[in-house]
C-alpha atoms as a PDB file:
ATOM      1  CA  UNK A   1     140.726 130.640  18.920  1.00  0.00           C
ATOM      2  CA  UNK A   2     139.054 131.692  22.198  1.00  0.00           C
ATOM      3  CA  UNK A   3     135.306 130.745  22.679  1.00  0.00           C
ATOM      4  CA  UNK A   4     134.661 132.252  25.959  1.00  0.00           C
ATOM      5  CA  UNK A   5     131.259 132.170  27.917  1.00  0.00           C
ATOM      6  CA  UNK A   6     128.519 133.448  30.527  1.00  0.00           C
ATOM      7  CA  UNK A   7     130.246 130.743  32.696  1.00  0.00           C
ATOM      8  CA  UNK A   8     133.339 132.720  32.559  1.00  0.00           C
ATOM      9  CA  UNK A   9     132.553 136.038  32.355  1.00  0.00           C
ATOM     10  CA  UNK A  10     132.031 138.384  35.362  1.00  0.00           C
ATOM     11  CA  UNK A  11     132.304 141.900  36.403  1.00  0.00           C
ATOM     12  CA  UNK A  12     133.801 143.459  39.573  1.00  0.00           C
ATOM     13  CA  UNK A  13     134.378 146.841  41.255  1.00  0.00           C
ATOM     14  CA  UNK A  14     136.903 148.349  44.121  1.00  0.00           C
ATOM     15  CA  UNK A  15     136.184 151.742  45.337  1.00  0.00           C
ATOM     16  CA  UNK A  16     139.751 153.360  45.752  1.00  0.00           C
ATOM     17  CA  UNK A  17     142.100 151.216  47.601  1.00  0.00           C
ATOM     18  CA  UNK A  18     139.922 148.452  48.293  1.00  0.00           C
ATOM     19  CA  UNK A  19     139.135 144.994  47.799  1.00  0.00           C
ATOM     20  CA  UNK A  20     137.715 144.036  44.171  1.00  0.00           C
ATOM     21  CA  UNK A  21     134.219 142.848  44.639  1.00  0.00           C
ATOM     22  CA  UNK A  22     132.410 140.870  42.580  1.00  0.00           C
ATOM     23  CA  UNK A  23     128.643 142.121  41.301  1.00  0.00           C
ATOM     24  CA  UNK A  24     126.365 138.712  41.685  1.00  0.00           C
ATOM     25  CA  UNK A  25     123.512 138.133  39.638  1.00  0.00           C
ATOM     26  CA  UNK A  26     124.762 140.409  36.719  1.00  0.00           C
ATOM     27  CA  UNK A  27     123.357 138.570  33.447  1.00  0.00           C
ATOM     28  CA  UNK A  28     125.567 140.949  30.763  1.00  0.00           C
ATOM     29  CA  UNK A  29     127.869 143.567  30.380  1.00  0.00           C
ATOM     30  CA  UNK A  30     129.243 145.420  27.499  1.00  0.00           C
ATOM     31  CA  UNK A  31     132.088 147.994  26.777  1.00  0.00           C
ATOM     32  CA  UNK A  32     132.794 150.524  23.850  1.00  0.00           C
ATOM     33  CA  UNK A  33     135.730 151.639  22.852  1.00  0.00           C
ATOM     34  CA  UNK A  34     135.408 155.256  21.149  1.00  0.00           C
ATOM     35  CA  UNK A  35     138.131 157.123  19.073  1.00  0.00           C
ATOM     36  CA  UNK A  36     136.863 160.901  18.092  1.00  0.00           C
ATOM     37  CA  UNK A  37     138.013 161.419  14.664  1.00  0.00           C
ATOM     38  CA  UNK A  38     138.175 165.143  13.368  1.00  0.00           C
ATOM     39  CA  UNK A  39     137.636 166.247   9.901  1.00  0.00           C
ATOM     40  CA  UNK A  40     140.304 168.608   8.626  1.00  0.00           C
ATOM     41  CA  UNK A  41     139.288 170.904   5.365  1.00  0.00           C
ATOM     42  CA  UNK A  42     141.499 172.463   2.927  1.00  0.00           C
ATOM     43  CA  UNK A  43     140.889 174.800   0.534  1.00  0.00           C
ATOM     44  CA  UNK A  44     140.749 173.439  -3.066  1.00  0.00           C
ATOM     45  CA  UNK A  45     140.105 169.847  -1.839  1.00  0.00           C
ATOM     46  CA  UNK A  46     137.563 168.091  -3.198  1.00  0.00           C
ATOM     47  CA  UNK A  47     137.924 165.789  -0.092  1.00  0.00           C
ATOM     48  CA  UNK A  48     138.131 166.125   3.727  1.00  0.00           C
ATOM     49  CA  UNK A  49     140.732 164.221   5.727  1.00  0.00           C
ATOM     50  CA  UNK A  50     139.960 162.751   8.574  1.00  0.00           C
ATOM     51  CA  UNK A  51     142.298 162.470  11.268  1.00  0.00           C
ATOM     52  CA  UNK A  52     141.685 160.297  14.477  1.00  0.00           C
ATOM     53  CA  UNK A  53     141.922 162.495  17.812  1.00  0.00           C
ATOM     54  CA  UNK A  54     141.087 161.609  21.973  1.00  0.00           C
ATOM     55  CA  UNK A  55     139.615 158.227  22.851  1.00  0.00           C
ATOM     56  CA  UNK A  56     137.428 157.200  25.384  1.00  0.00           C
ATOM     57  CA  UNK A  57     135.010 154.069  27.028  1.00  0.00           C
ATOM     58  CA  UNK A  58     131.998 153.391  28.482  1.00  0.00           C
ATOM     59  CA  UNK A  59     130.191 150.685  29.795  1.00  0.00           C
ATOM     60  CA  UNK A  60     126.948 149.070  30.548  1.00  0.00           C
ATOM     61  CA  UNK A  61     125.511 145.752  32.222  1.00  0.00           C
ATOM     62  CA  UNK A  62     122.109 144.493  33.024  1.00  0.00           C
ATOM     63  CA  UNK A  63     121.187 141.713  36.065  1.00  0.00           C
ATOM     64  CA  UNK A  64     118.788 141.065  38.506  1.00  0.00           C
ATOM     65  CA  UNK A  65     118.109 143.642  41.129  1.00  0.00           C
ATOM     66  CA  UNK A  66     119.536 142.423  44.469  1.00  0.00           C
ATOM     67  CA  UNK A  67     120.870 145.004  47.185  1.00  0.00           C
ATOM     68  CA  UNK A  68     121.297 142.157  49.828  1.00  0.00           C
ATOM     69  CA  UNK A  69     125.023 142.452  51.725  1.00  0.00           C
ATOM     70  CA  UNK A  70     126.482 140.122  49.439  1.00  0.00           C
ATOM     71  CA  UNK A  71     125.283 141.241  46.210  1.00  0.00           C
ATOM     72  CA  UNK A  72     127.586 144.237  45.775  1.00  0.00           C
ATOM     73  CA  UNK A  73     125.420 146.431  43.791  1.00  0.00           C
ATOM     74  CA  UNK A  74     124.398 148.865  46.701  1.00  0.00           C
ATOM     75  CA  UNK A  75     127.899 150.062  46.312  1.00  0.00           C
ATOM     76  CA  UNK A  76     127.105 151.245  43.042  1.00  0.00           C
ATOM     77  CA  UNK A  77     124.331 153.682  44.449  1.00  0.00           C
ATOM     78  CA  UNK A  78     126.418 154.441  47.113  1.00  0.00           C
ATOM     79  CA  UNK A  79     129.207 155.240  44.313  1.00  0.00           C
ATOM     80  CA  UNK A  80     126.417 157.023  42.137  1.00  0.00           C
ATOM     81  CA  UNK A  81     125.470 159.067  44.915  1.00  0.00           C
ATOM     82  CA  UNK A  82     128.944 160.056  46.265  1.00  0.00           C
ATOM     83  CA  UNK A  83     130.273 160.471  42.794  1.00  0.00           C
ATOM     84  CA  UNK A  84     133.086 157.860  43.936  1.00  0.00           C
ATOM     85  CA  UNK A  85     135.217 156.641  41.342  1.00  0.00           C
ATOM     86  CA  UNK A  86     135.453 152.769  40.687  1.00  0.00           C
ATOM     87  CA  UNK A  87     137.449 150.912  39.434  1.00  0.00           C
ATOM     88  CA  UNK A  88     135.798 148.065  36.775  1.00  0.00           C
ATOM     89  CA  UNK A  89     137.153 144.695  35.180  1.00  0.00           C
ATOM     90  CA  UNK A  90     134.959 143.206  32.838  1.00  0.00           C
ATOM     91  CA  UNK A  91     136.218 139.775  32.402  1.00  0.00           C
ATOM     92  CA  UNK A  92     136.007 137.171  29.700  1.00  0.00           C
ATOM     93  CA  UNK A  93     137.633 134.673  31.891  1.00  0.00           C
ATOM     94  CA  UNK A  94     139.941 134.538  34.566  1.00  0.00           C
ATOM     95  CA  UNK A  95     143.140 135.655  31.951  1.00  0.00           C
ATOM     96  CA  UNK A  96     141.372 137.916  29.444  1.00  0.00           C
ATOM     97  CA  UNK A  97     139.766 141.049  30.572  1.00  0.00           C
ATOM     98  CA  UNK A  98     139.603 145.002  30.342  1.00  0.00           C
ATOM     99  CA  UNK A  99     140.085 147.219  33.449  1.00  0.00           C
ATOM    100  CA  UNK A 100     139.637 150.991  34.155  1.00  0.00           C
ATOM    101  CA  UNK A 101     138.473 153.571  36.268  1.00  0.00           C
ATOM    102  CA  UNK A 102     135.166 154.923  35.708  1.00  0.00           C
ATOM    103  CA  UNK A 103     132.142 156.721  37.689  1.00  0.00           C
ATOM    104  CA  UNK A 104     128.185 155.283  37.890  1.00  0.00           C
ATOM    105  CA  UNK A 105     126.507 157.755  35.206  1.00  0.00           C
ATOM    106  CA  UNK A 106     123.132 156.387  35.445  1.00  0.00           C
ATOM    107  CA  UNK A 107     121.334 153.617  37.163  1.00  0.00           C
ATOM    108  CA  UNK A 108     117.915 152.160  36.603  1.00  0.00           C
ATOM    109  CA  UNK A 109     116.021 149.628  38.541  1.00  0.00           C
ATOM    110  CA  UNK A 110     112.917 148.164  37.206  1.00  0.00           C
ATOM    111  CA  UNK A 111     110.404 145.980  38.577  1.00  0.00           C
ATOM    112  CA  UNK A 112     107.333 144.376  36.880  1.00  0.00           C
ATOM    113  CA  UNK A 113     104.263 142.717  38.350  1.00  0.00           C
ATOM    114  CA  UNK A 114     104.523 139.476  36.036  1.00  0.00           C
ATOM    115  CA  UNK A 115     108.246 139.599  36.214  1.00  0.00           C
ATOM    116  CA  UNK A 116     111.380 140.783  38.958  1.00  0.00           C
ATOM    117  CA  UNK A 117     113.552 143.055  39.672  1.00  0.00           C
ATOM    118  CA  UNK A 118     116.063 144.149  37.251  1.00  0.00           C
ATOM    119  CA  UNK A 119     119.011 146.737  37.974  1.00  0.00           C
ATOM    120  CA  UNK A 120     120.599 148.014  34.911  1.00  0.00           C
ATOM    121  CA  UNK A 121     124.231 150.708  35.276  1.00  0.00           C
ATOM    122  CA  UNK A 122     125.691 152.720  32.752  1.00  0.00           C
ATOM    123  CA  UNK A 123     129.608 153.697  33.450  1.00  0.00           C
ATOM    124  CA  UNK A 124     131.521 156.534  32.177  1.00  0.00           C
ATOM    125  CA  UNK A 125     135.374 155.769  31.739  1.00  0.00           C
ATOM    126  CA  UNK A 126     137.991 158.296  33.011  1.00  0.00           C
ATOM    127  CA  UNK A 127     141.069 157.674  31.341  1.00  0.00           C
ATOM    128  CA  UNK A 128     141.780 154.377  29.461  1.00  0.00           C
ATOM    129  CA  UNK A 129     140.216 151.355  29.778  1.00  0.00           C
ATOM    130  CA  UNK A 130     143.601 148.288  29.836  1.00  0.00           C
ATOM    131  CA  UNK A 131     143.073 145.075  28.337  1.00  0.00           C
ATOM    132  CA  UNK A 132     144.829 141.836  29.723  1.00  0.00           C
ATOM    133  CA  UNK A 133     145.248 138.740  27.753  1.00  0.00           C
ATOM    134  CA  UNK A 134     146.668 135.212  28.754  1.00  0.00           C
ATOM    135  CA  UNK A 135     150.621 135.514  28.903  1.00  0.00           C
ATOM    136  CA  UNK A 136     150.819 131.914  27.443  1.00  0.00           C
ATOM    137  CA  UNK A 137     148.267 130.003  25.889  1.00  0.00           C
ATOM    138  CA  UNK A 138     144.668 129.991  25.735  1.00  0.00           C
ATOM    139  CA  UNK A 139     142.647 131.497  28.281  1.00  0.00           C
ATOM    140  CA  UNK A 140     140.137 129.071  30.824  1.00  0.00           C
END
């Protein structure tokens, strides 16, 4: 059994045909899988089938606001605001991980007079999201 943790986890973008970056001082990121599933009816049933249809992803993570050079994340406004396509891994260490392309549906940055900044980004896959797993033992 895997345990994986924060210390291996991260989450990077490319725009394009670029280099994967890294985002720093991202504290969490999630991703949903989604599988529409239609309902088909038939006269004289008593029941309705179900029958599962298109699939899709989205995604979310939460950090600590930080558009410095290094940091990464002012290429997700820039993406936002360009409607750029990225590509995203979301990694549970360095052999397990999901990638796909998506696009920067919303983004929210919060600051708070007793607290700091916080930048959180909510990403809309476009086709499907690929999962990678170790090709021999356990992962790191």
């Amino acid at each position: 059994m895997a345990l994986y943790s924060g210390v291996t986890g991260k989450l990077s973008i490319k725009s394009g045909s670029g280099t994967a970056k890294e985002l720093v001082h991202m504290s969490n990121w999630s991703v949903e899988l989604t599988k529409e599933i239609l309902e088909v009816l038939s006269f004289g049933e008593d029941y309705k089938e179900k029958v599962p249809s298109v699939k899709d992803w989205s995604a979310s993570a939460d950090g600590t606001a930080d558009f410095a050079t290094d940091s990464n994340q002012k290429d997700l406004v820039d993406a936002f605001e360009n409607g750029t396509k990225l590509t995203a891994s979301f990694y549970l260490d360095k052999d397990t991980f999901l990638v796909g392309d998506c696009y920067v549906e919303s983004l929210t940055v919060e600051h708070a007079a007793d607290g700091k900044g916080d930048i959180s980004i909510s990403l809309a896959g476009s086709q499907a999201a690929t999962l990678t797993l170790p090709t021999s033992g356990g992962g790191t």
